[in-house]
PDB file of N, CA and C in Angstrom:
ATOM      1  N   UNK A   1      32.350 136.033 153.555  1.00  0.00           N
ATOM      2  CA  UNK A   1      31.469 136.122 152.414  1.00  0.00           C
ATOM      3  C   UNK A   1      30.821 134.761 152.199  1.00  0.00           C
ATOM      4  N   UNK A   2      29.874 134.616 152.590  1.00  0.00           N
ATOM      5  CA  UNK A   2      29.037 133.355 151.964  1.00  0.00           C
ATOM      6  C   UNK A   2      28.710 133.411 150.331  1.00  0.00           C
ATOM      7  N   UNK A   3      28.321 132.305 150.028  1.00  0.00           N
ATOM      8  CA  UNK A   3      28.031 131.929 148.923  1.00  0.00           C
ATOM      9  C   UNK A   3      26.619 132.903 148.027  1.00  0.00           C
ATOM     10  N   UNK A   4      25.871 132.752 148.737  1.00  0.00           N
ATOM     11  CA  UNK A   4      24.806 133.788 148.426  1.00  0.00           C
ATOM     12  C   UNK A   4      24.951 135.270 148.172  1.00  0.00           C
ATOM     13  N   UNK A   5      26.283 135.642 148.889  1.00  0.00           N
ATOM     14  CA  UNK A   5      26.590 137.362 148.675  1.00  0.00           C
ATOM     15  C   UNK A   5      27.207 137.167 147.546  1.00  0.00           C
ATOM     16  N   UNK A   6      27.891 136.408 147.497  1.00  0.00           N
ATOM     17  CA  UNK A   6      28.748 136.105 146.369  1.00  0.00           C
ATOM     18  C   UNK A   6      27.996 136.486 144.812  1.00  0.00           C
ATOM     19  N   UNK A   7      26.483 135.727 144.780  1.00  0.00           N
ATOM     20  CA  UNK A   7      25.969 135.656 143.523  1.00  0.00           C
ATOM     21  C   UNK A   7      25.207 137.195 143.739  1.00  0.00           C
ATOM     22  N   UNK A   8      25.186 137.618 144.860  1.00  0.00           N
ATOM     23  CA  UNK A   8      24.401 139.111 145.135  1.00  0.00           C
ATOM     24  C   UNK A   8      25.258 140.291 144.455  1.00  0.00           C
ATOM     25  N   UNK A   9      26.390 139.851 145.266  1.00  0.00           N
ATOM     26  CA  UNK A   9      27.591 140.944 144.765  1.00  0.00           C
ATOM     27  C   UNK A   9      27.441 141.097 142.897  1.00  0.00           C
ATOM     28  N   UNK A  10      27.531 139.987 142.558  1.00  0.00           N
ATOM     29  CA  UNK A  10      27.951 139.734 141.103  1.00  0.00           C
ATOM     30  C   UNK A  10      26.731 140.431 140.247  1.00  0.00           C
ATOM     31  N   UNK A  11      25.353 140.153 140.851  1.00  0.00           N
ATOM     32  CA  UNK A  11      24.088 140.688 140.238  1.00  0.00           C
ATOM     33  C   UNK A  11      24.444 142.094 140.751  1.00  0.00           C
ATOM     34  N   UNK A  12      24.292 142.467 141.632  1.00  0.00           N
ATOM     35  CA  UNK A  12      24.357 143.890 141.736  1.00  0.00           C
ATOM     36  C   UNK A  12      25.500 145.105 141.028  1.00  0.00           C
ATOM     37  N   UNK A  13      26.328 144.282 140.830  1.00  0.00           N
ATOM     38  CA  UNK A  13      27.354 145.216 139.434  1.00  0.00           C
ATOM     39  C   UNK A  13      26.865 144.554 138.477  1.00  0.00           C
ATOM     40  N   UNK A  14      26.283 143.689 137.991  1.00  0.00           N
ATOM     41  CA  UNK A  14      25.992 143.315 136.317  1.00  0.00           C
ATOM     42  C   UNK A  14      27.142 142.769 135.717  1.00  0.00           C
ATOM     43  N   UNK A  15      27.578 141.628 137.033  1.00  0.00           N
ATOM     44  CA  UNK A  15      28.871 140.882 136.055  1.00  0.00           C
ATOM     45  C   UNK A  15      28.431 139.682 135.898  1.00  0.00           C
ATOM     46  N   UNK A  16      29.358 138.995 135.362  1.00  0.00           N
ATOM     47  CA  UNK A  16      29.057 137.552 134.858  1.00  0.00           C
ATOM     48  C   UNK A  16      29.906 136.795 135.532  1.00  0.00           C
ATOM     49  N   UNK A  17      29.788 135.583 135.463  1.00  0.00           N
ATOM     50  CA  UNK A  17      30.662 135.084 136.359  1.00  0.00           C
ATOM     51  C   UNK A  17      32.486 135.124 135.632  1.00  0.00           C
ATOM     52  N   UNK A  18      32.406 135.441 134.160  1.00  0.00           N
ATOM     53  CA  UNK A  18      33.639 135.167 133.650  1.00  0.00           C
ATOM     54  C   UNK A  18      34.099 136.671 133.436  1.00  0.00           C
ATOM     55  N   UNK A  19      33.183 137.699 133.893  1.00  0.00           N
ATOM     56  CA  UNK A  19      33.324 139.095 134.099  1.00  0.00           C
ATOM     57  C   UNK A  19      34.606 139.319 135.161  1.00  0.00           C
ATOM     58  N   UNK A  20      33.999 137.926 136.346  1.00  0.00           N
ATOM     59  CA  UNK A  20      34.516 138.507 137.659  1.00  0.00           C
ATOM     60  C   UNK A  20      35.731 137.413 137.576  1.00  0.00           C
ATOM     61  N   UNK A  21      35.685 136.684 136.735  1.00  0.00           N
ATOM     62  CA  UNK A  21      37.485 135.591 136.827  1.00  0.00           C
ATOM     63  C   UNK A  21      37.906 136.773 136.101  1.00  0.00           C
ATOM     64  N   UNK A  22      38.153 137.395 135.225  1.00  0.00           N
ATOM     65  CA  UNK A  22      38.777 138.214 134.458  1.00  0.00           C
ATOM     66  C   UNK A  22      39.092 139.248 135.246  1.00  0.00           C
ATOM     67  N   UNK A  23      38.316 139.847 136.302  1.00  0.00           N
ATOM     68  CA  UNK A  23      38.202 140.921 137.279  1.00  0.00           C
ATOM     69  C   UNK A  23      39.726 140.103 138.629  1.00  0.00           C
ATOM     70  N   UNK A  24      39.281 138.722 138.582  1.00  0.00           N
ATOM     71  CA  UNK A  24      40.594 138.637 140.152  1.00  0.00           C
ATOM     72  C   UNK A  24      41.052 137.241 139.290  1.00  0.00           C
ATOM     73  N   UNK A  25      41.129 136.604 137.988  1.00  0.00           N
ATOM     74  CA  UNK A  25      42.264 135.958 137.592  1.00  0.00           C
ATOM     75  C   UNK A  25      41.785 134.546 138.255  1.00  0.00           C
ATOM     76  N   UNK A  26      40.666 134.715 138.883  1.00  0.00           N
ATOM     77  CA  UNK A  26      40.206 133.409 139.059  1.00  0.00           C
ATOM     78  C   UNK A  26      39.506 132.687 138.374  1.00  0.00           C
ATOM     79  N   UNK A  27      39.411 131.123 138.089  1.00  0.00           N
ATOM     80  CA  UNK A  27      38.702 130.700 137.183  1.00  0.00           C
ATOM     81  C   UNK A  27      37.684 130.894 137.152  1.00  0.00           C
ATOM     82  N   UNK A  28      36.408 130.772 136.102  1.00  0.00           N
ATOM     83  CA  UNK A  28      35.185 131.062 135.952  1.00  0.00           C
ATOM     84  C   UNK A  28      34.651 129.659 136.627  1.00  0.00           C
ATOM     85  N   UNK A  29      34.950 128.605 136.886  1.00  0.00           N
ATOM     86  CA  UNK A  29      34.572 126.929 137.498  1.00  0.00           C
ATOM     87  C   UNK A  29      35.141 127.582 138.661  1.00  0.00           C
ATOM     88  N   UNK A  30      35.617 127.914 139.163  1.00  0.00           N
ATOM     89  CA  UNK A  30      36.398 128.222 140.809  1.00  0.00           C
ATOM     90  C   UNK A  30      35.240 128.997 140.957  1.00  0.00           C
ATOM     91  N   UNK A  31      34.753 130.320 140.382  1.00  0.00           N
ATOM     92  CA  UNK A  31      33.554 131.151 140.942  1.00  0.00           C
ATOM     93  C   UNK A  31      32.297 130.725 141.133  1.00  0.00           C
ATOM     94  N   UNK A  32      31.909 129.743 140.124  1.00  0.00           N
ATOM     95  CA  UNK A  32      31.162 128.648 140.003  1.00  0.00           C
ATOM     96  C   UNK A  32      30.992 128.375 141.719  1.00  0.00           C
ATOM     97  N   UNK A  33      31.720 127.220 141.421  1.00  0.00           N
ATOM     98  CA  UNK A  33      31.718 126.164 142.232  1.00  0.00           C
ATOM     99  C   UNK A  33      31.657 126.636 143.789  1.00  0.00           C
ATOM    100  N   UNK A  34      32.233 127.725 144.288  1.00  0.00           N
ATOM    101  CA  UNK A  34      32.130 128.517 144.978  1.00  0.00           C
ATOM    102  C   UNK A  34      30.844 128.913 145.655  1.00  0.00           C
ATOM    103  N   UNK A  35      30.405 129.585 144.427  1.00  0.00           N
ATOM    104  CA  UNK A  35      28.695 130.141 144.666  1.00  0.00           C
ATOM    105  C   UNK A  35      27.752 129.485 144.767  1.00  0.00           C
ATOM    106  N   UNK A  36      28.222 128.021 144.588  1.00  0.00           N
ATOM    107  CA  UNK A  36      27.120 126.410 144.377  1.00  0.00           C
ATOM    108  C   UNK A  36      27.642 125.977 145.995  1.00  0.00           C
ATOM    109  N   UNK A  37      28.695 126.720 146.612  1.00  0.00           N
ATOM    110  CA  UNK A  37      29.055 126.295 148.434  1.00  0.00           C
ATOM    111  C   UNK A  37      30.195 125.396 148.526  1.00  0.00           C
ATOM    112  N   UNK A  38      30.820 125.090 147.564  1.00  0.00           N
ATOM    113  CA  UNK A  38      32.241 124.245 147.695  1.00  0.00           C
ATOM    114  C   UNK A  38      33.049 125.634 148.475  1.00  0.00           C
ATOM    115  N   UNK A  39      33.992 124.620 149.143  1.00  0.00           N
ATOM    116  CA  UNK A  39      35.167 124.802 149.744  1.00  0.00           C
ATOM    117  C   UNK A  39      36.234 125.691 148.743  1.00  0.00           C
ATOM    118  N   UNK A  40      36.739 126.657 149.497  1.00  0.00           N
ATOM    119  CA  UNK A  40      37.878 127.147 148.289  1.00  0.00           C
ATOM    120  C   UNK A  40      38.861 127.422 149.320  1.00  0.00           C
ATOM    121  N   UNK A  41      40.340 128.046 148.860  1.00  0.00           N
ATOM    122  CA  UNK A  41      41.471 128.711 149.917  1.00  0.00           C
ATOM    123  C   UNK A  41      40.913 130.072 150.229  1.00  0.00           C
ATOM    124  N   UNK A  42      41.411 130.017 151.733  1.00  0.00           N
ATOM    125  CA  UNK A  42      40.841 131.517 152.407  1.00  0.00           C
ATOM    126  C   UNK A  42      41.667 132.744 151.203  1.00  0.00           C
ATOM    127  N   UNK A  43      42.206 132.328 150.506  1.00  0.00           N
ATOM    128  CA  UNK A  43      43.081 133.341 149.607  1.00  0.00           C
ATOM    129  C   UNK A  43      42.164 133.522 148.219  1.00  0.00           C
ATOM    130  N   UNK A  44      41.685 132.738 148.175  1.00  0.00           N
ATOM    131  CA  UNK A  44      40.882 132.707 146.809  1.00  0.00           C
ATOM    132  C   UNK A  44      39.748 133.676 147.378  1.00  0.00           C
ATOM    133  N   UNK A  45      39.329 133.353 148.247  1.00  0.00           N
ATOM    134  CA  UNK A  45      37.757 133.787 149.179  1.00  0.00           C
ATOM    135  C   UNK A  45      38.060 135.187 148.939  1.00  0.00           C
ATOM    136  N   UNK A  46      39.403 135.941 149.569  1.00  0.00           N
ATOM    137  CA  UNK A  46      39.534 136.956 149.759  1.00  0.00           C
ATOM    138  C   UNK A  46      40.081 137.814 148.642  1.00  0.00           C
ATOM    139  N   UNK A  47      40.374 137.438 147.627  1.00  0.00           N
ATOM    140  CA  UNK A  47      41.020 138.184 146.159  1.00  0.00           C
ATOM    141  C   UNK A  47      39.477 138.370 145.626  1.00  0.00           C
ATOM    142  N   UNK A  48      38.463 137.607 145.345  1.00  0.00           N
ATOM    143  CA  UNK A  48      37.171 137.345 145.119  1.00  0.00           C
ATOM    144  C   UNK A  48      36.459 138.995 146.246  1.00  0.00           C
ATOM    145  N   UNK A  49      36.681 138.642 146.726  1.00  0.00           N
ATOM    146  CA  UNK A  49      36.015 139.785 148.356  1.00  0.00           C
ATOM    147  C   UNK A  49      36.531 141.207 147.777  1.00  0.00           C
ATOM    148  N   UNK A  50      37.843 141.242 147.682  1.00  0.00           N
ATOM    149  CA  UNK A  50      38.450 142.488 147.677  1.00  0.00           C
ATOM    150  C   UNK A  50      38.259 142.970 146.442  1.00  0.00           C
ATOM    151  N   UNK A  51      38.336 142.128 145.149  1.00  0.00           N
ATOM    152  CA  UNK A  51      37.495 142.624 143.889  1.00  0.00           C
ATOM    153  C   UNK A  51      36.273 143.037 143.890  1.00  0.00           C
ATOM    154  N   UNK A  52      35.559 142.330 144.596  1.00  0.00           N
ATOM    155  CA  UNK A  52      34.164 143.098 144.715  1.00  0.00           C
ATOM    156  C   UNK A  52      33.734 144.145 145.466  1.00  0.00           C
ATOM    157  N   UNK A  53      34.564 144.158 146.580  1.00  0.00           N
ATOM    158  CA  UNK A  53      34.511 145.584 147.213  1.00  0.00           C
ATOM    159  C   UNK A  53      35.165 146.646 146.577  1.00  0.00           C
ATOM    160  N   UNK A  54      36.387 146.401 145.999  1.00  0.00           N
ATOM    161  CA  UNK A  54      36.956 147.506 145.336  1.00  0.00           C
ATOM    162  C   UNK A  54      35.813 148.325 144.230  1.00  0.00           C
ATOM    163  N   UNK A  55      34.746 147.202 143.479  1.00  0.00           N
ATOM    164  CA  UNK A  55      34.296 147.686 143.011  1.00  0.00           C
ATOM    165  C   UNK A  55      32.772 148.099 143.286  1.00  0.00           C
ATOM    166  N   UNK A  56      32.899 148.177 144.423  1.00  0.00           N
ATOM    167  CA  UNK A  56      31.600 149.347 145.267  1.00  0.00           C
ATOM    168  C   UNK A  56      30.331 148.335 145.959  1.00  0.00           C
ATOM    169  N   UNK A  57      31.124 147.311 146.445  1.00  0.00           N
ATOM    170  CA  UNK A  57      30.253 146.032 146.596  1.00  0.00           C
ATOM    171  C   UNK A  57      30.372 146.304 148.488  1.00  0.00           C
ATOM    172  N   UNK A  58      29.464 146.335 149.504  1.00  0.00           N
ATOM    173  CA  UNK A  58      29.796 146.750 150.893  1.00  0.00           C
ATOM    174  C   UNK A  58      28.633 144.930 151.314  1.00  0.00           C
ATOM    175  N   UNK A  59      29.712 144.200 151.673  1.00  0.00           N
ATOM    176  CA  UNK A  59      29.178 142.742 152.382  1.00  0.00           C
ATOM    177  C   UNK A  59      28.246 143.199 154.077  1.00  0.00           C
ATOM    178  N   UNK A  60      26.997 142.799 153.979  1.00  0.00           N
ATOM    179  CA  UNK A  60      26.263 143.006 155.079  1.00  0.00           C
ATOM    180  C   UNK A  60      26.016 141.532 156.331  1.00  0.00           C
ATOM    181  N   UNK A  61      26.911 141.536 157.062  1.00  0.00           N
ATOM    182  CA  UNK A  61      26.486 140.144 157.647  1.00  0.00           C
ATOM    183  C   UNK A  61      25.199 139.738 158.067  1.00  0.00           C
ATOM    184  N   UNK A  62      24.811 138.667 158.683  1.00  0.00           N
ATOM    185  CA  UNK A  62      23.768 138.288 159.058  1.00  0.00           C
ATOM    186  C   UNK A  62      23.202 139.214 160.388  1.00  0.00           C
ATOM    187  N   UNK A  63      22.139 139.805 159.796  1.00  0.00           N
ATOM    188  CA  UNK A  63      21.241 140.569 160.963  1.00  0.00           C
ATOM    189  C   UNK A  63      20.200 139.814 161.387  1.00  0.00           C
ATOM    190  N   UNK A  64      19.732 138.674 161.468  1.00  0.00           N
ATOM    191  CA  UNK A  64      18.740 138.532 161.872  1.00  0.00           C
ATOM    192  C   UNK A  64      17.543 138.463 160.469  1.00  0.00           C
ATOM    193  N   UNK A  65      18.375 138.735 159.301  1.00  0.00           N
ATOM    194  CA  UNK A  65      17.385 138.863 158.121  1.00  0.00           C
ATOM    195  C   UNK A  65      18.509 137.913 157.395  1.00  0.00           C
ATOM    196  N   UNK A  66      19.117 137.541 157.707  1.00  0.00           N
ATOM    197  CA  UNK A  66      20.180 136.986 156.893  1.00  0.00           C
ATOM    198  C   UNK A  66      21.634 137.802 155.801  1.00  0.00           C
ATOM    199  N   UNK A  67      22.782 137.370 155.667  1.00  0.00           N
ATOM    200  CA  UNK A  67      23.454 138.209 155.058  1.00  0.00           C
ATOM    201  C   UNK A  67      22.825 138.985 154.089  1.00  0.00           C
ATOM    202  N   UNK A  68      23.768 139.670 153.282  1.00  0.00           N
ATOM    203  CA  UNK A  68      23.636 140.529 152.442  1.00  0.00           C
ATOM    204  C   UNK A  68      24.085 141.532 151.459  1.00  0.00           C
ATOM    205  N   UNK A  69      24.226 142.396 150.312  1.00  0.00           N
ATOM    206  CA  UNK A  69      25.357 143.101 149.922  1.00  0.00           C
ATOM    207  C   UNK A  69      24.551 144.320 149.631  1.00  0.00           C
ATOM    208  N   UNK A  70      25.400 145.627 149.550  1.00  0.00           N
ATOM    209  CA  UNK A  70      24.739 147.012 149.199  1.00  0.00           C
ATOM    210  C   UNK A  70      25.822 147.444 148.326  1.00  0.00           C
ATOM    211  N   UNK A  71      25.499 148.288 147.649  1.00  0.00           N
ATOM    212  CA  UNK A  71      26.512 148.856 146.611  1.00  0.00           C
ATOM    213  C   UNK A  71      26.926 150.599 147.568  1.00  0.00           C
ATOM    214  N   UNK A  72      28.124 150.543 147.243  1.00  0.00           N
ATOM    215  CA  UNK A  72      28.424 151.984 147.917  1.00  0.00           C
ATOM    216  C   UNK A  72      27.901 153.341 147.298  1.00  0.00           C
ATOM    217  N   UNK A  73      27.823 154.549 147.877  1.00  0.00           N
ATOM    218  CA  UNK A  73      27.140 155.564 147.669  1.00  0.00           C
ATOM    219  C   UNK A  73      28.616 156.110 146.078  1.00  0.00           C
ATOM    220  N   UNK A  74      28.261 155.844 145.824  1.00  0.00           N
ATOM    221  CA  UNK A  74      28.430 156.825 144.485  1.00  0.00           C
ATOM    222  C   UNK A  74      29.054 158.258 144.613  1.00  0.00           C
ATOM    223  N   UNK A  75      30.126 158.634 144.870  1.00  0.00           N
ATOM    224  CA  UNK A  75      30.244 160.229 144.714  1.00  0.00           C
ATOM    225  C   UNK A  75      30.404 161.258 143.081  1.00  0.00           C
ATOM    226  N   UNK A  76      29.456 160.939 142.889  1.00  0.00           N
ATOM    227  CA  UNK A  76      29.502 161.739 141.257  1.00  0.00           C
ATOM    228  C   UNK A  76      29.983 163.060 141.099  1.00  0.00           C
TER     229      UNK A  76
END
């Protein structure tokens, strides 16, 4: 997850950044700082990842257009 999906993910559910510490218990300065390209633990990276996928967030790697995020299909 780069830094840029990161702030994609977060716009595309309509969270905030203290939406998503509250969502994986991480600080709101850790999500920060993160999404500004600092260094974090591959454990932080991935509690961050798995919250956002859990919540319908699908990470698109770099195609040639650059990364990316899509929200999952919805089964209503």
């Amino acid at each position: 997850m780069k830094p840029v999906q990161l702030k994609m993910a977060r716009a595309a559910l309509g969270l905030g950044v203290r939406d998503l510490a509250d969502m994986t218990g991480i600080t709101a300065n850790t999500i920060s700082r993160i999404e500004n390209g600092a260094d974090a633990k591959q454990s932080t990276i991935n509690a961050i990842r798995q919250a956002l996928e859990s919540a319908g967030v699908i990470f698109i790697p770099s195609n040639g257009n650059g990364p990316g995020v899509r929200l999952r299909d919805r089964q209503d």
